[in-house]
N, C-alpha and C. Protein backbone atom coordinates (compact mmCIF):
# COMPACT_ATOMS: atom_id res chain seq x y z
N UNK A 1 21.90 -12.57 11.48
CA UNK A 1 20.68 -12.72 10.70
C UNK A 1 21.02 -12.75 9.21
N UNK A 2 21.75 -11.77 8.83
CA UNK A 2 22.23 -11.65 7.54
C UNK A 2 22.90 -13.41 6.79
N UNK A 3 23.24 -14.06 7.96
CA UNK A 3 24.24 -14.83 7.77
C UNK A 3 23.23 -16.31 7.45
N UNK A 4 22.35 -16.13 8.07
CA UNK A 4 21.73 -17.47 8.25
C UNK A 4 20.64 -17.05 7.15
N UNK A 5 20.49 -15.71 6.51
CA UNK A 5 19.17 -15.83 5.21
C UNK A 5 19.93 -16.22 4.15
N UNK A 6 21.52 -15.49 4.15
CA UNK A 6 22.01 -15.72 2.66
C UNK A 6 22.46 -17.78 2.57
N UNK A 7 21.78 -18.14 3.72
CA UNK A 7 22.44 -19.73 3.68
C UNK A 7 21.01 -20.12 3.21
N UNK A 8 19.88 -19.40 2.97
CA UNK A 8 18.75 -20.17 2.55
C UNK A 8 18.18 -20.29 2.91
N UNK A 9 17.75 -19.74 4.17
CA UNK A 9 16.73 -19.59 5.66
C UNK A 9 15.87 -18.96 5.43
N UNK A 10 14.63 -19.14 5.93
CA UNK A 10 13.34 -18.47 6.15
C UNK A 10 12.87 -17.56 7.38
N UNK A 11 12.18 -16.78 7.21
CA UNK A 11 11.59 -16.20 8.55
C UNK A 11 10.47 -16.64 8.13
N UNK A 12 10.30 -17.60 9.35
CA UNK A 12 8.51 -18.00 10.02
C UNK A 12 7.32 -17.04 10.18
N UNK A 13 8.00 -16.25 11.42
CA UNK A 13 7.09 -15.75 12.53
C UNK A 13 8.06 -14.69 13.01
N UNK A 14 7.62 -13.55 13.41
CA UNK A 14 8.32 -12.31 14.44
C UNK A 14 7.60 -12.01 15.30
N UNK A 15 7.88 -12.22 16.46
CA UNK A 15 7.34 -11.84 17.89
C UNK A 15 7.70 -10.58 18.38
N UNK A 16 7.71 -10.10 19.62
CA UNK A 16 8.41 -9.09 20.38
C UNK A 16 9.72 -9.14 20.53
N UNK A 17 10.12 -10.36 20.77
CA UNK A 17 11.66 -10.43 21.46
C UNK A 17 12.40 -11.36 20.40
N UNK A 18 11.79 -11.96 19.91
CA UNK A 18 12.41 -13.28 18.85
C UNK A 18 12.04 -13.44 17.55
N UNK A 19 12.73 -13.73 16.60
CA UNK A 19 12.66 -14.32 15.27
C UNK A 19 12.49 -15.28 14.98
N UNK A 20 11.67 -16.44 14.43
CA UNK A 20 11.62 -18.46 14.21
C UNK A 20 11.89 -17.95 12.98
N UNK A 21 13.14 -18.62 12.17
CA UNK A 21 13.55 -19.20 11.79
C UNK A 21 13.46 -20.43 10.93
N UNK A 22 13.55 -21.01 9.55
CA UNK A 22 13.50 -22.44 9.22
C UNK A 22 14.23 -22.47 7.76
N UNK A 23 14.79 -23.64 7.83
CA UNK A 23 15.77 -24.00 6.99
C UNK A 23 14.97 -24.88 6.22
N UNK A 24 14.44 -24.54 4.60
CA UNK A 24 13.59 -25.21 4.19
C UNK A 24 14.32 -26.40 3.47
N UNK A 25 15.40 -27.03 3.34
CA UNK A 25 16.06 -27.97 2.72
C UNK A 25 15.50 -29.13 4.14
N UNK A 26 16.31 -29.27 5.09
CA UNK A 26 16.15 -29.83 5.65
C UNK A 26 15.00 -30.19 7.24
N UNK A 27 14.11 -28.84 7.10
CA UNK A 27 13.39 -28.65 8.07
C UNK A 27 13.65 -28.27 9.40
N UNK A 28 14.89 -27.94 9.69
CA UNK A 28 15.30 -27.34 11.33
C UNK A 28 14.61 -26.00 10.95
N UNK A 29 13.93 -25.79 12.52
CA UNK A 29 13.72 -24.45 13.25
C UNK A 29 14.61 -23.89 14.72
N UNK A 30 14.84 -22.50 14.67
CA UNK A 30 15.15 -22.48 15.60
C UNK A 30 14.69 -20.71 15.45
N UNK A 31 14.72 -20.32 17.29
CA UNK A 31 14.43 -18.32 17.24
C UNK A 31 15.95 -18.07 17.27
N UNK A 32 15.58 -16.81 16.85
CA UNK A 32 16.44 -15.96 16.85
C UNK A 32 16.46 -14.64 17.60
N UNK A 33 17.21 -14.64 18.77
CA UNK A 33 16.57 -13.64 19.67
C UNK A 33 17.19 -11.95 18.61
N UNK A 34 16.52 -11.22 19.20
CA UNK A 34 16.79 -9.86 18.60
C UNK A 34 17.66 -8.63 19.37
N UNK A 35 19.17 -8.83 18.79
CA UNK A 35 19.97 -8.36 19.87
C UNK A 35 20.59 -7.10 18.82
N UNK A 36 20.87 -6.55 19.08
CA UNK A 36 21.98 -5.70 17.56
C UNK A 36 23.54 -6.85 17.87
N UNK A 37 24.01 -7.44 18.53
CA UNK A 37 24.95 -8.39 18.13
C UNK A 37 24.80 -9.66 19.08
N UNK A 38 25.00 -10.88 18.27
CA UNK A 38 25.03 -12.21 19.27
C UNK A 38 26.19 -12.39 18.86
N UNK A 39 26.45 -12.82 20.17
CA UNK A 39 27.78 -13.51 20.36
C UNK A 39 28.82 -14.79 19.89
N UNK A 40 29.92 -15.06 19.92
CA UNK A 40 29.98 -15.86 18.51
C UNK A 40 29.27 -17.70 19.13
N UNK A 41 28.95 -17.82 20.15
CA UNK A 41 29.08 -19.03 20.87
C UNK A 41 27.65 -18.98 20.10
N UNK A 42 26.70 -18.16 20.59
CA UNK A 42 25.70 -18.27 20.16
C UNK A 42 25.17 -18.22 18.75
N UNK A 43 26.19 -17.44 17.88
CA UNK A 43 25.94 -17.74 16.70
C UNK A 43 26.01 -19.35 16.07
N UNK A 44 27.28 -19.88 16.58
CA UNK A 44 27.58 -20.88 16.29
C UNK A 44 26.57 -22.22 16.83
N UNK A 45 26.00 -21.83 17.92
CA UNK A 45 24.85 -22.80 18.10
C UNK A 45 23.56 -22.80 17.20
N UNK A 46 23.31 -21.81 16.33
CA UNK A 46 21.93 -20.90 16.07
C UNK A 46 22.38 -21.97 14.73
N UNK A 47 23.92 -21.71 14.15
CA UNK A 47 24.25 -22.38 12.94
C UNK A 47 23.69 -23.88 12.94
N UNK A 48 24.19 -24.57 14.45
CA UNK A 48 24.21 -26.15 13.86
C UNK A 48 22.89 -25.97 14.00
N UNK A 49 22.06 -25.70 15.00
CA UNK A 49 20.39 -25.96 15.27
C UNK A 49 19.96 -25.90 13.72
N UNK A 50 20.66 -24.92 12.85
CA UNK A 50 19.80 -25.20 11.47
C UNK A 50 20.85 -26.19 10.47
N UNK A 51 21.46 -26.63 10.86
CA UNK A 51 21.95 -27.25 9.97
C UNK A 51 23.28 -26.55 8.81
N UNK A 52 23.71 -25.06 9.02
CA UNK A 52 24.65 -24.97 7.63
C UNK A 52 25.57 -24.38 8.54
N UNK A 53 26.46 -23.79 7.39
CA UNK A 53 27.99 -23.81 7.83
C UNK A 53 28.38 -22.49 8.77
N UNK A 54 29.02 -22.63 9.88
CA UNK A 54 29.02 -21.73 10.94
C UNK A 54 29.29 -20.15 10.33
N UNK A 55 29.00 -19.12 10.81
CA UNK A 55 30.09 -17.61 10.45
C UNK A 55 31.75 -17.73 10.41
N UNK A 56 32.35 -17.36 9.90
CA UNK A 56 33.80 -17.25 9.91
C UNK A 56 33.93 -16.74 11.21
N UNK A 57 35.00 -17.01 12.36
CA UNK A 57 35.46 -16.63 13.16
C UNK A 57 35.88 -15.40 12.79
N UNK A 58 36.28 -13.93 13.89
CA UNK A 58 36.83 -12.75 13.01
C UNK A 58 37.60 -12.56 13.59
């Protein structure tokens, strides 16, 4: 989460289970489920769905 606000991201909407998401440069949305950690596969999908540059591998 941290990763995808400091890229310029918005929070939409907060539900029960999920976060929406939107990247106001280019208009992708996507949720963000609410885990204390996602995994890197899934981070890395969460990245392209909005469009910016993935997390550093660790």
């Amino acid at each position: 989460m941290k990763h995808v606000l400091a890229r310029g991201c918005l929070v939409l909407r907060e539900g029960g289970n999920h976060t929406a998401l939107l990247n106001p440069t280019n208009r992708k949305q996507t949720v963000l489920g609410r885990h204390r950690e996602i995994d890197d596969l899934m981070a890395k999908i969460i990245c392209r769905q909005l469009e910016i540059p993935p997390l550093k591998q660790r």
